[in-house]
PDB file of N, CA and C in Angstrom:
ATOM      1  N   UNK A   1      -1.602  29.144   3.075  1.00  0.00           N
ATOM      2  CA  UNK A   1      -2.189  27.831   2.913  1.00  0.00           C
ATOM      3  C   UNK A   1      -1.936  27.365   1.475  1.00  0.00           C
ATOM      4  N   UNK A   2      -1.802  25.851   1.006  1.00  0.00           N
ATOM      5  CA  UNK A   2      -1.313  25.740   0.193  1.00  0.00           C
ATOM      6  C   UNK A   2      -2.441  24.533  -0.604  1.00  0.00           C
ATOM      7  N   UNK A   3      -2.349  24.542  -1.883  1.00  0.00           N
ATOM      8  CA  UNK A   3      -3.724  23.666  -2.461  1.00  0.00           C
ATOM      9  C   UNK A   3      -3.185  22.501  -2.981  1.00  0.00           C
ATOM     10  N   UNK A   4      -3.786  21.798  -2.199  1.00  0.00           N
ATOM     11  CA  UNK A   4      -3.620  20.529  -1.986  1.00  0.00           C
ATOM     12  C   UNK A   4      -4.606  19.381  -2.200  1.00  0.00           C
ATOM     13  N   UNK A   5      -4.710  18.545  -3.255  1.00  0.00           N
ATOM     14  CA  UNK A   5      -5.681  17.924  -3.444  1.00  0.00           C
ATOM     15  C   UNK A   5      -5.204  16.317  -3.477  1.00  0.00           C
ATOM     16  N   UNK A   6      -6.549  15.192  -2.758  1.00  0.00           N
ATOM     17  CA  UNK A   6      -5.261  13.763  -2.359  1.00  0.00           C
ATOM     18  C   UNK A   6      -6.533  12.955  -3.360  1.00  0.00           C
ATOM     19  N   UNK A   7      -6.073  12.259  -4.615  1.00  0.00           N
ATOM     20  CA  UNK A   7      -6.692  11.513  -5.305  1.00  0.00           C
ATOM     21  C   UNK A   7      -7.158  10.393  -4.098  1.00  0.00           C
ATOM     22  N   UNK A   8      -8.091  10.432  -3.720  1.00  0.00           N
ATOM     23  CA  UNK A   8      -8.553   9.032  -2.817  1.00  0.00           C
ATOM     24  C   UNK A   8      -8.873   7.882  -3.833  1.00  0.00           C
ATOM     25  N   UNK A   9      -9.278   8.029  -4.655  1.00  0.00           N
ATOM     26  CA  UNK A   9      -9.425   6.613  -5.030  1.00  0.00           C
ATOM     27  C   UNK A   9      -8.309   5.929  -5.495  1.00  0.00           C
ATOM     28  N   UNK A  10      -7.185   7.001  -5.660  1.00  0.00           N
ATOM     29  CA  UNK A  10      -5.780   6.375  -6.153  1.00  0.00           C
ATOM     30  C   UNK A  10      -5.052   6.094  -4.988  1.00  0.00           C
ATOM     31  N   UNK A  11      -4.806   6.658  -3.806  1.00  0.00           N
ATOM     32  CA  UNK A  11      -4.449   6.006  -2.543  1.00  0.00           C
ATOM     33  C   UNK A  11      -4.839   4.908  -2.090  1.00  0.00           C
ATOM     34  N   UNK A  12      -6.044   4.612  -2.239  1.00  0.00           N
ATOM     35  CA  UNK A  12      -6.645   2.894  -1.595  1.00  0.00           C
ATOM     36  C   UNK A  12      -6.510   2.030  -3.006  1.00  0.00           C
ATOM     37  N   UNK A  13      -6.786   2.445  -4.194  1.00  0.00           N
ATOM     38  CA  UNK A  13      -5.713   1.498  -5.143  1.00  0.00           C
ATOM     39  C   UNK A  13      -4.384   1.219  -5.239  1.00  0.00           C
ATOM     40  N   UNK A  14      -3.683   2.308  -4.921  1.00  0.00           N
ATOM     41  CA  UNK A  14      -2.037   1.924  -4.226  1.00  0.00           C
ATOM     42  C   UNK A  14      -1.938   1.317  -3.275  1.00  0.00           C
ATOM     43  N   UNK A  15      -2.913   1.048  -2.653  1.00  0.00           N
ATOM     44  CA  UNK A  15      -2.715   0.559  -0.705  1.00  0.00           C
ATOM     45  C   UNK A  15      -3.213  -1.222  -1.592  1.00  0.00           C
ATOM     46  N   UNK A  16      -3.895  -1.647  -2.269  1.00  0.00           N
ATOM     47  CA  UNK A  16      -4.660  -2.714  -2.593  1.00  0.00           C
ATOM     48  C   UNK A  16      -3.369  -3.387  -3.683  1.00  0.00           C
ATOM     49  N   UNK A  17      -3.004  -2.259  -4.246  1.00  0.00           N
ATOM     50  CA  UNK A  17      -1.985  -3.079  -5.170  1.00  0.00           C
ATOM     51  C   UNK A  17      -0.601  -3.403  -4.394  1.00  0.00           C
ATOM     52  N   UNK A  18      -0.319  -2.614  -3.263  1.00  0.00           N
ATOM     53  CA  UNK A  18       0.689  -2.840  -2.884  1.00  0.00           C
ATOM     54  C   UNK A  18       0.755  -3.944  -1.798  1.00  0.00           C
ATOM     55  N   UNK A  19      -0.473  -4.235  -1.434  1.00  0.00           N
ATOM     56  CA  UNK A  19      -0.908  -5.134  -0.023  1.00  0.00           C
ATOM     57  C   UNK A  19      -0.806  -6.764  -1.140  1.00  0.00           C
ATOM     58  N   UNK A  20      -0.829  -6.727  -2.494  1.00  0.00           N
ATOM     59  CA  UNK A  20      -1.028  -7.942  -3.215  1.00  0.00           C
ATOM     60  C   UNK A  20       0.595  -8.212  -3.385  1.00  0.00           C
ATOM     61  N   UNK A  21       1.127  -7.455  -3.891  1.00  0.00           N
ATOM     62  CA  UNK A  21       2.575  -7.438  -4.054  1.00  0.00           C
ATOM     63  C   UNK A  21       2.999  -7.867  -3.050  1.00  0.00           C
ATOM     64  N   UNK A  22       2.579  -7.662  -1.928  1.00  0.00           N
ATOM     65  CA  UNK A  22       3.447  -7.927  -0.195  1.00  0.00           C
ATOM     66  C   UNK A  22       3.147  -9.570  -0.112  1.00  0.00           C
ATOM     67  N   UNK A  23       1.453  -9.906  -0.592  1.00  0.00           N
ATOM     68  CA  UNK A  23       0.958 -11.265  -0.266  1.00  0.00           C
ATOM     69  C   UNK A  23       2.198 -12.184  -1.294  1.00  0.00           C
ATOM     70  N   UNK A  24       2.443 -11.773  -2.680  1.00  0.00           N
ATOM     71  CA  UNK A  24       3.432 -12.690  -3.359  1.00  0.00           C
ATOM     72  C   UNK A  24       4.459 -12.650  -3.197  1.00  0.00           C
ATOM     73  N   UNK A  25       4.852 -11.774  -2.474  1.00  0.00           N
ATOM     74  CA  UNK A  25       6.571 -11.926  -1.967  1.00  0.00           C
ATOM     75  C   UNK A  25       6.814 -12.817  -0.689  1.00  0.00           C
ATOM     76  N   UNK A  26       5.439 -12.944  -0.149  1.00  0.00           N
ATOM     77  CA  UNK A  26       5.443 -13.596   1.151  1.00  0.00           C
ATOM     78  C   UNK A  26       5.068 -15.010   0.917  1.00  0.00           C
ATOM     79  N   UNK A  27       4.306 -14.889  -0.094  1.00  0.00           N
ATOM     80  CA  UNK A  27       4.177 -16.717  -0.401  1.00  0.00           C
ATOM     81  C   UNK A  27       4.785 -17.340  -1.591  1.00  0.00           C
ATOM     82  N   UNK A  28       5.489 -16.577  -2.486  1.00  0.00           N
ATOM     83  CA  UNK A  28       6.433 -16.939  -3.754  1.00  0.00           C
ATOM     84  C   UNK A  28       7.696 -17.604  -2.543  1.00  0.00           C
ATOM     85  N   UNK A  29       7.833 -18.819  -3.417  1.00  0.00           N
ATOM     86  CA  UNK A  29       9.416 -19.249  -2.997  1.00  0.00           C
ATOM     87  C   UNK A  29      10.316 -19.254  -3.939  1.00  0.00           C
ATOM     88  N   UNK A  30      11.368 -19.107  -3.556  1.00  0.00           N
ATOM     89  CA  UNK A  30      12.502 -19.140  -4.555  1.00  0.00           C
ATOM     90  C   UNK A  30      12.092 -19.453  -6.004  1.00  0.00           C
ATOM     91  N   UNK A  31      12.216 -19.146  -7.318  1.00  0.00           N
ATOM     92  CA  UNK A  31      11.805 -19.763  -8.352  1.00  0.00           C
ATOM     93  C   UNK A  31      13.167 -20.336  -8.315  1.00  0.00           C
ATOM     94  N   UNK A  32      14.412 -20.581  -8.186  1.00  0.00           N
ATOM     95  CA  UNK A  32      15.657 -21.441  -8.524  1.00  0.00           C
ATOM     96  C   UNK A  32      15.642 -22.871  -7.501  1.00  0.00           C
ATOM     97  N   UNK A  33      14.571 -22.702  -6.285  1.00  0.00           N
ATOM     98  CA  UNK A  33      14.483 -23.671  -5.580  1.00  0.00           C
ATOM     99  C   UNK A  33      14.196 -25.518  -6.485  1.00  0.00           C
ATOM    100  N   UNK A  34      15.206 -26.388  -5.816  1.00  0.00           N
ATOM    101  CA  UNK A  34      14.810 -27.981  -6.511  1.00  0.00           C
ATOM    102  C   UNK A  34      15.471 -27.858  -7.863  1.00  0.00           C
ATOM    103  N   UNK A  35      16.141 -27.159  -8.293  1.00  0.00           N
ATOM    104  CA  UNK A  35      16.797 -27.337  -9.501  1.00  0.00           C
ATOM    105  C   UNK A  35      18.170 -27.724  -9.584  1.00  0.00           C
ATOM    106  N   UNK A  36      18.380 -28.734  -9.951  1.00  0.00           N
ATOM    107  CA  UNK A  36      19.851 -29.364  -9.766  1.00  0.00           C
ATOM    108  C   UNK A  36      20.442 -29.281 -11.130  1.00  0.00           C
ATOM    109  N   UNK A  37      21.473 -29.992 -11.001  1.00  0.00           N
ATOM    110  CA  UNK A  37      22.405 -30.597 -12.199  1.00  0.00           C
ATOM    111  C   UNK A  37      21.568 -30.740 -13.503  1.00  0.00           C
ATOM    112  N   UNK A  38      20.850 -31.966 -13.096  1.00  0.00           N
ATOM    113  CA  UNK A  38      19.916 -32.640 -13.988  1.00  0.00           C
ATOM    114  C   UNK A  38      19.246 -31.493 -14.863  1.00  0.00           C
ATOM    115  N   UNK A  39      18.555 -30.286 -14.485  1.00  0.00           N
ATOM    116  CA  UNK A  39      17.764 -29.530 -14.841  1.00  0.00           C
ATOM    117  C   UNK A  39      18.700 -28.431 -15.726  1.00  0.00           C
ATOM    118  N   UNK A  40      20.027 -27.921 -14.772  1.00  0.00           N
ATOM    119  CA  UNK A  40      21.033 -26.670 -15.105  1.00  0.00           C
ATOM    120  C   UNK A  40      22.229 -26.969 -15.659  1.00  0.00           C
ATOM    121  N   UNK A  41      22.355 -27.757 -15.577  1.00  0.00           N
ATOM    122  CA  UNK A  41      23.974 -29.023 -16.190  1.00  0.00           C
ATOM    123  C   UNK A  41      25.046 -28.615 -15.581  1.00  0.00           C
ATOM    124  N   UNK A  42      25.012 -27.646 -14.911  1.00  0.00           N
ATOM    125  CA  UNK A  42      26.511 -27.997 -13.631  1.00  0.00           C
ATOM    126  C   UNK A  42      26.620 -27.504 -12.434  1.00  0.00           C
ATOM    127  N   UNK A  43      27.080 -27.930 -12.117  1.00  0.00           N
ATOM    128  CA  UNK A  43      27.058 -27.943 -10.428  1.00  0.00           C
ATOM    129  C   UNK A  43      27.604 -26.503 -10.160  1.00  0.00           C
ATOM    130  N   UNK A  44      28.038 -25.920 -10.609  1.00  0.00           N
ATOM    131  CA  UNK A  44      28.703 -24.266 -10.730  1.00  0.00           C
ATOM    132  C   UNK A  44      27.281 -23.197 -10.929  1.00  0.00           C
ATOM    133  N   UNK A  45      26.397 -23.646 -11.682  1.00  0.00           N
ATOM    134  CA  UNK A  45      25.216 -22.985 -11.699  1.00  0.00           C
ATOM    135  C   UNK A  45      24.423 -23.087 -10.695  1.00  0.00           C
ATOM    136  N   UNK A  46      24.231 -24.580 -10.130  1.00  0.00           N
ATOM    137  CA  UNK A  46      23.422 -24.934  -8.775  1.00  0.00           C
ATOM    138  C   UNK A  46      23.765 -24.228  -7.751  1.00  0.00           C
ATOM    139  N   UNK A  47      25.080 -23.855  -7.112  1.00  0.00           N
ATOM    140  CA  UNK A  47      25.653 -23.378  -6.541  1.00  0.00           C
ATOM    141  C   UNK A  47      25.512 -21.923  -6.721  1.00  0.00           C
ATOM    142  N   UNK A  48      25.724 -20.886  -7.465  1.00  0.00           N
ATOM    143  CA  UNK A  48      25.181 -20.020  -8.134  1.00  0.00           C
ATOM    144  C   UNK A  48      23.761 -19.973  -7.578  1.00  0.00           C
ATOM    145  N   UNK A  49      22.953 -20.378  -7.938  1.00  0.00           N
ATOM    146  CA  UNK A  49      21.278 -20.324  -7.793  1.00  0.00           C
ATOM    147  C   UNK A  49      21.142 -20.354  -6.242  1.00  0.00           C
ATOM    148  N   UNK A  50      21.665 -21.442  -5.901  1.00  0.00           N
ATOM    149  CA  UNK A  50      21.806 -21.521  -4.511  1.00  0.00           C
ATOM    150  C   UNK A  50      22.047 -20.445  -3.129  1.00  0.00           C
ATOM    151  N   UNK A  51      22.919 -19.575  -3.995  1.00  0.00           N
ATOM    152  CA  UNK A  51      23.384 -18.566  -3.927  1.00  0.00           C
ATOM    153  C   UNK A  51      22.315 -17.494  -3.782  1.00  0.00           C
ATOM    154  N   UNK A  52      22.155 -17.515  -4.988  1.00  0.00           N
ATOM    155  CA  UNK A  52      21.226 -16.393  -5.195  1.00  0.00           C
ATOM    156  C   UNK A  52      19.442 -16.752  -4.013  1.00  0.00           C
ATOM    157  N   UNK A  53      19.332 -17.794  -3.914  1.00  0.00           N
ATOM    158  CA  UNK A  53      17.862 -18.251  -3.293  1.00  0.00           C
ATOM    159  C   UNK A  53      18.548 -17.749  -1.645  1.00  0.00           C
ATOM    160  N   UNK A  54      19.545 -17.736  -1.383  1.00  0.00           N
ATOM    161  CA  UNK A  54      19.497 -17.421   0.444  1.00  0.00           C
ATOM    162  C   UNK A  54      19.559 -16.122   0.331  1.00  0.00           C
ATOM    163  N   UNK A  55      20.262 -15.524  -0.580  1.00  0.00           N
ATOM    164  CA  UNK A  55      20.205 -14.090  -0.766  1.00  0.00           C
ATOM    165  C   UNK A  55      18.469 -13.290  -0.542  1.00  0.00           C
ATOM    166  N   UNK A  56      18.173 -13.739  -1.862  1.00  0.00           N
ATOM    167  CA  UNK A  56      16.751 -14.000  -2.291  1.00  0.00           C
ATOM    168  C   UNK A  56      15.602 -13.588  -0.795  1.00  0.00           C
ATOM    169  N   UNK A  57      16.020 -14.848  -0.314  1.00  0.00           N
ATOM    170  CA  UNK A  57      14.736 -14.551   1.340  1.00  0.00           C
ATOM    171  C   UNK A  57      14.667 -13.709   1.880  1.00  0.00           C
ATOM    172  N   UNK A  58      16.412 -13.565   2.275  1.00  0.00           N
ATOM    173  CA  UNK A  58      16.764 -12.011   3.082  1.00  0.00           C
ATOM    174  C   UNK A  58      15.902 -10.560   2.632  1.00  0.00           C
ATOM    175  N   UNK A  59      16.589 -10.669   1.105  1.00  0.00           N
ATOM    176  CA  UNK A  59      16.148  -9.535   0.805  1.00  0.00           C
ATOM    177  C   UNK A  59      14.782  -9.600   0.545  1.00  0.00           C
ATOM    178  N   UNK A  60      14.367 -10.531  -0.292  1.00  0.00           N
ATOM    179  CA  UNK A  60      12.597 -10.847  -0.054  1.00  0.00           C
ATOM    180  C   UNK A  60      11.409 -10.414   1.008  1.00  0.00           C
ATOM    181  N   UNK A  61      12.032 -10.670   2.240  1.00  0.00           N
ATOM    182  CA  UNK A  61      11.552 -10.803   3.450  1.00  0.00           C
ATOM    183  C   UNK A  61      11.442  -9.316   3.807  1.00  0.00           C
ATOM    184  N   UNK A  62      13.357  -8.823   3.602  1.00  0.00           N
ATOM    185  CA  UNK A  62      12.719  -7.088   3.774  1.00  0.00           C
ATOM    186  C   UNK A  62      12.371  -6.405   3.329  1.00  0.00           C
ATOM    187  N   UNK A  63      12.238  -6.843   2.183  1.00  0.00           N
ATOM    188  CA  UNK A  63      11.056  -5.595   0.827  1.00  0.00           C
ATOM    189  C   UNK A  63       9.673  -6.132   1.456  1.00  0.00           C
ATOM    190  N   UNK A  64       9.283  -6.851   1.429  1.00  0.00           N
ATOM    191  CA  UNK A  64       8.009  -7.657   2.432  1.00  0.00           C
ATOM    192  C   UNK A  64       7.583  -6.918   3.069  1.00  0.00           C
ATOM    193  N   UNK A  65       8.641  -6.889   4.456  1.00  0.00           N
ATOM    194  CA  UNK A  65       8.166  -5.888   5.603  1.00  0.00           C
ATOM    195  C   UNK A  65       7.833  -4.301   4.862  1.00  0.00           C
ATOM    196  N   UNK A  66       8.619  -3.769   4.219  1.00  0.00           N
ATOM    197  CA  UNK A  66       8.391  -2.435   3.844  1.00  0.00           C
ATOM    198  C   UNK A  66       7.282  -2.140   2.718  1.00  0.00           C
ATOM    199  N   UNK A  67       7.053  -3.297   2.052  1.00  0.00           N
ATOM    200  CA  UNK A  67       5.641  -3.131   1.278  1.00  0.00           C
ATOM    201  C   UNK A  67       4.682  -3.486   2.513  1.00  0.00           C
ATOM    202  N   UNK A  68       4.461  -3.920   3.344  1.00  0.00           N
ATOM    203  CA  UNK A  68       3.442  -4.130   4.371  1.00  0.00           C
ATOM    204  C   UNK A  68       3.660  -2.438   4.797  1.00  0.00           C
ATOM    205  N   UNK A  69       4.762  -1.986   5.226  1.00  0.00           N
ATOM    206  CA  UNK A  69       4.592  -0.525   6.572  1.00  0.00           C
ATOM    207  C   UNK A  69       3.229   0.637   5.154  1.00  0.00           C
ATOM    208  N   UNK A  70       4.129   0.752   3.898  1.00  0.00           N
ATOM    209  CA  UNK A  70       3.714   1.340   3.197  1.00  0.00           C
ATOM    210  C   UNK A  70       2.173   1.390   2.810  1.00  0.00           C
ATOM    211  N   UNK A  71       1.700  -0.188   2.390  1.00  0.00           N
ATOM    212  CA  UNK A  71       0.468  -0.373   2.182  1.00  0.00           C
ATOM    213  C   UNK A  71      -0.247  -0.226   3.780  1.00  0.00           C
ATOM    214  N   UNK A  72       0.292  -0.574   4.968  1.00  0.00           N
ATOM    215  CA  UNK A  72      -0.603   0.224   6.328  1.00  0.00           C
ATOM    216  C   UNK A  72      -0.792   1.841   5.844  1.00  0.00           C
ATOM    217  N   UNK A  73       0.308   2.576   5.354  1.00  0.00           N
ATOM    218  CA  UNK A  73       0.195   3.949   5.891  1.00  0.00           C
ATOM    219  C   UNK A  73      -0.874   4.470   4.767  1.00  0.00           C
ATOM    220  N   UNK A  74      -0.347   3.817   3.570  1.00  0.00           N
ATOM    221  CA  UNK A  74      -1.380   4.490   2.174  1.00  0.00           C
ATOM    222  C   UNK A  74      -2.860   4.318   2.957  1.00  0.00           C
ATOM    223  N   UNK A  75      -2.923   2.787   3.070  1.00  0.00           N
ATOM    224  CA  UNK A  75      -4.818   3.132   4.209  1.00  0.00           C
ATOM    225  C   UNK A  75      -4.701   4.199   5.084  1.00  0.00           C
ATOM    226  N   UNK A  76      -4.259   4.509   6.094  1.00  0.00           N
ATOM    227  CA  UNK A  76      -4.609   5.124   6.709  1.00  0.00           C
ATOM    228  C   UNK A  76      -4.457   6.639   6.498  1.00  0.00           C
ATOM    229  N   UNK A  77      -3.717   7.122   5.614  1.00  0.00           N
ATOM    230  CA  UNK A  77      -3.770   8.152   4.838  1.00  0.00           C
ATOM    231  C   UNK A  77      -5.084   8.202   4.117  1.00  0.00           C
ATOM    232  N   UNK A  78      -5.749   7.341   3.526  1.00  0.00           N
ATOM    233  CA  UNK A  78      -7.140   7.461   2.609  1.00  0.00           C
ATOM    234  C   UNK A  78      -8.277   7.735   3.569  1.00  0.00           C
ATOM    235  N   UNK A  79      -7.822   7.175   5.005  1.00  0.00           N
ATOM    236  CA  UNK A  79      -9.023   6.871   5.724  1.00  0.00           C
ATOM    237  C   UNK A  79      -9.360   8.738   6.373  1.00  0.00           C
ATOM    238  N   UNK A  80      -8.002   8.977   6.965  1.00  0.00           N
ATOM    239  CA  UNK A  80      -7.649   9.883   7.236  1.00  0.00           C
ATOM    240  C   UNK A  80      -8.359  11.372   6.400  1.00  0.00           C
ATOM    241  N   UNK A  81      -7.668  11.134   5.013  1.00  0.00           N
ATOM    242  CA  UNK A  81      -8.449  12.371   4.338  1.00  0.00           C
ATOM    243  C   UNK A  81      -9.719  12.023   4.231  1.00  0.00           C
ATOM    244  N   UNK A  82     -10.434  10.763   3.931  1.00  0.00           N
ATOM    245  CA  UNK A  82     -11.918  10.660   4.391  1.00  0.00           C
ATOM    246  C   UNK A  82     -12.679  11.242   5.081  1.00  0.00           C
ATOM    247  N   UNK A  83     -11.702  10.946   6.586  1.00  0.00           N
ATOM    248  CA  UNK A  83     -12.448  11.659   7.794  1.00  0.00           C
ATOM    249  C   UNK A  83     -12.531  13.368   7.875  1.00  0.00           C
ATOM    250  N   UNK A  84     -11.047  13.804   7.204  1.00  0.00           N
ATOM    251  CA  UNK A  84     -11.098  14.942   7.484  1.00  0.00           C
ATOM    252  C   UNK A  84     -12.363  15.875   6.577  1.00  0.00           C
ATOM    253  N   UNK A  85     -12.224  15.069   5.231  1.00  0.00           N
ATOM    254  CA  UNK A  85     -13.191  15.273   4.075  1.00  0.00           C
ATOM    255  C   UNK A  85     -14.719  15.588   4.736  1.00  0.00           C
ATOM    256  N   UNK A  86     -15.327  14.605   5.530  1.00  0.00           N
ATOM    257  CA  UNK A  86     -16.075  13.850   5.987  1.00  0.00           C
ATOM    258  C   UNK A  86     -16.650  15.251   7.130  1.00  0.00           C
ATOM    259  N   UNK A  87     -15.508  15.753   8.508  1.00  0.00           N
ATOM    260  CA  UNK A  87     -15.760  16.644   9.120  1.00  0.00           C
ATOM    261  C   UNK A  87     -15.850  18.094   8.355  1.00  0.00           C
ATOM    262  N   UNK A  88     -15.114  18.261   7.368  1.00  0.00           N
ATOM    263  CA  UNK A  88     -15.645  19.474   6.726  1.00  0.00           C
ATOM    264  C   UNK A  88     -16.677  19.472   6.104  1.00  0.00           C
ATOM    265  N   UNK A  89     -16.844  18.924   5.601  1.00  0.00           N
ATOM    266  CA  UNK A  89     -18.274  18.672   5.091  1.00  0.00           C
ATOM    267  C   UNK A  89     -19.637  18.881   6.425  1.00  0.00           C
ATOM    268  N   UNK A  90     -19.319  18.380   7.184  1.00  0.00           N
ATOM    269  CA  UNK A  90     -20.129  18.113   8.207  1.00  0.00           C
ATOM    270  C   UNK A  90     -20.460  20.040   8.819  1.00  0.00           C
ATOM    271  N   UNK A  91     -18.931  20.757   9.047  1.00  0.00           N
ATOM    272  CA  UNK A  91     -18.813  21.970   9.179  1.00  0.00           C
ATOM    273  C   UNK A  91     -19.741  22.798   8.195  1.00  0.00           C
ATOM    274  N   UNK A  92     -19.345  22.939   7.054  1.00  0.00           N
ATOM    275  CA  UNK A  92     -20.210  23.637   6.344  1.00  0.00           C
ATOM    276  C   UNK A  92     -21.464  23.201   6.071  1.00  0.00           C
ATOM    277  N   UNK A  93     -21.851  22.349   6.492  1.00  0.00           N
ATOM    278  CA  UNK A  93     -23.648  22.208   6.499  1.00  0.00           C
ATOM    279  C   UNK A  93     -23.802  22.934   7.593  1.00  0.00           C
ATOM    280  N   UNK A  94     -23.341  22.816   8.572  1.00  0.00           N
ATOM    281  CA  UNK A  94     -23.495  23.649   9.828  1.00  0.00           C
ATOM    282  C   UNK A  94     -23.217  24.820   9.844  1.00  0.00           C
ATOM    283  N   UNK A  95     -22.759  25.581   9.062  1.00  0.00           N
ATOM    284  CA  UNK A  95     -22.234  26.894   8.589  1.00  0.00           C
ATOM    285  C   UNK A  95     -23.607  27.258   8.130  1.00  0.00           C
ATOM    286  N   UNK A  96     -23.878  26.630   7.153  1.00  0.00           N
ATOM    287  CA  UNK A  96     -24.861  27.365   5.525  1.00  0.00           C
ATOM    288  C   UNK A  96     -26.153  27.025   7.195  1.00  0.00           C
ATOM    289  N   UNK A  97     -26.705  25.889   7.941  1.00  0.00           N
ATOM    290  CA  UNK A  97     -27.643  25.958   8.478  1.00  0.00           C
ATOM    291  C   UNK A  97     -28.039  27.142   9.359  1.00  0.00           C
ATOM    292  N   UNK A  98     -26.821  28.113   9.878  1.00  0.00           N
ATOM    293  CA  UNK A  98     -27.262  29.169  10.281  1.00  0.00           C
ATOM    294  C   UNK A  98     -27.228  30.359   9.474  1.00  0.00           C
ATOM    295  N   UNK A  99     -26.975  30.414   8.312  1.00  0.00           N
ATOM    296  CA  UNK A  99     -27.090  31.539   7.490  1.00  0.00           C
ATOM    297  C   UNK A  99     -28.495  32.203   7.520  1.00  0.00           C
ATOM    298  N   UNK A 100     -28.578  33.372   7.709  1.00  0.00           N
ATOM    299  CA  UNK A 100     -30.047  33.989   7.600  1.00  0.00           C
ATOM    300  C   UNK A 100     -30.618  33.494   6.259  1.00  0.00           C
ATOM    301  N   UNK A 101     -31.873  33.282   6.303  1.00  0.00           N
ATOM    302  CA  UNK A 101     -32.512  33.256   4.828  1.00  0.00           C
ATOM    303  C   UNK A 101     -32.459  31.230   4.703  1.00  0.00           C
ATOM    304  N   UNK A 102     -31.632  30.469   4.719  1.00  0.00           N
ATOM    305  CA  UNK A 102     -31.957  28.786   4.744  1.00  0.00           C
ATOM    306  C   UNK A 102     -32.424  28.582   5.913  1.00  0.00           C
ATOM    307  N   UNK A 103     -33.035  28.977   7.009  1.00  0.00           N
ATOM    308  CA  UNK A 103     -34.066  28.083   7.449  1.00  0.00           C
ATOM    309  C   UNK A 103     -33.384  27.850   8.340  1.00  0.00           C
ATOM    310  N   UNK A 104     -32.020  28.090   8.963  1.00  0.00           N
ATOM    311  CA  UNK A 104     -31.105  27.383  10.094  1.00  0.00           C
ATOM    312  C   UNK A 104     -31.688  28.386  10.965  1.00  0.00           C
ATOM    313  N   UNK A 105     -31.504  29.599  10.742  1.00  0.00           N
ATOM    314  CA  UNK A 105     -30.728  30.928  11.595  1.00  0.00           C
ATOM    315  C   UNK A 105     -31.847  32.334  11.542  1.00  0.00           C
ATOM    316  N   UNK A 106     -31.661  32.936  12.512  1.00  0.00           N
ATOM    317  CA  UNK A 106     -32.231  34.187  12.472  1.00  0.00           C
ATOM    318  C   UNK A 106     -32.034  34.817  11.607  1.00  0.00           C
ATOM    319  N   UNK A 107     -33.739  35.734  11.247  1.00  0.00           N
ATOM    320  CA  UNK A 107     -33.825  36.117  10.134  1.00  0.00           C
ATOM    321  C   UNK A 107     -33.461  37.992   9.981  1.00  0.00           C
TER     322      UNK A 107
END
């Protein structure tokens, strides 16, 4: 058996920071979006930007999805060692309650 210890409060802060990161990738638009000539001075840059903003969604969209799978699993990993936390705990009260001498168990 091997010792293994899962920071819980740092798992549901990774799951919270990463679930915020997912919300601004999903509602940030392009920052090069509406910028023309006028703004970049040539049409070689617009084009360029342009460029880069369809790119942009694609890949946007699938870092998106994979900060969403991640921030699901980090919860349910926290919840998880909770529970398991939660039933051992539960075990060894039930252990120590039959020990001779506390009051559980034959004396």
């Amino acid at each position: 058996m091997s010792d293994q210890t899962a920071d819980l409060a740092r798992i549901k802060e990774s799951a919270r920071s990463i679930s915020k990161i997912h919300k601004e990738f999903t509602q940030s638009a392009n920052p090069a979006d509406g910028l023309g000539v006028s703004v970049l001075g040539e049409k070689g840059l617009v084009d360029v930007f342009d460029d880069f903003g369809d790119n942009w969604r694609v890949h946007r969209q699938r870092l998106a999805d994979e900060l969403e799978k991640l921030s699901k699993i980090l919860t349910t990993a926290s919840k998880a060692y909770e529970d398991i936390d939660h039933q051992l705990a539960e075990a060894l009260r039930g252990t120590d309650s039959k020990k001779p001498g506390t009051g559980g168990g034959p004396k």
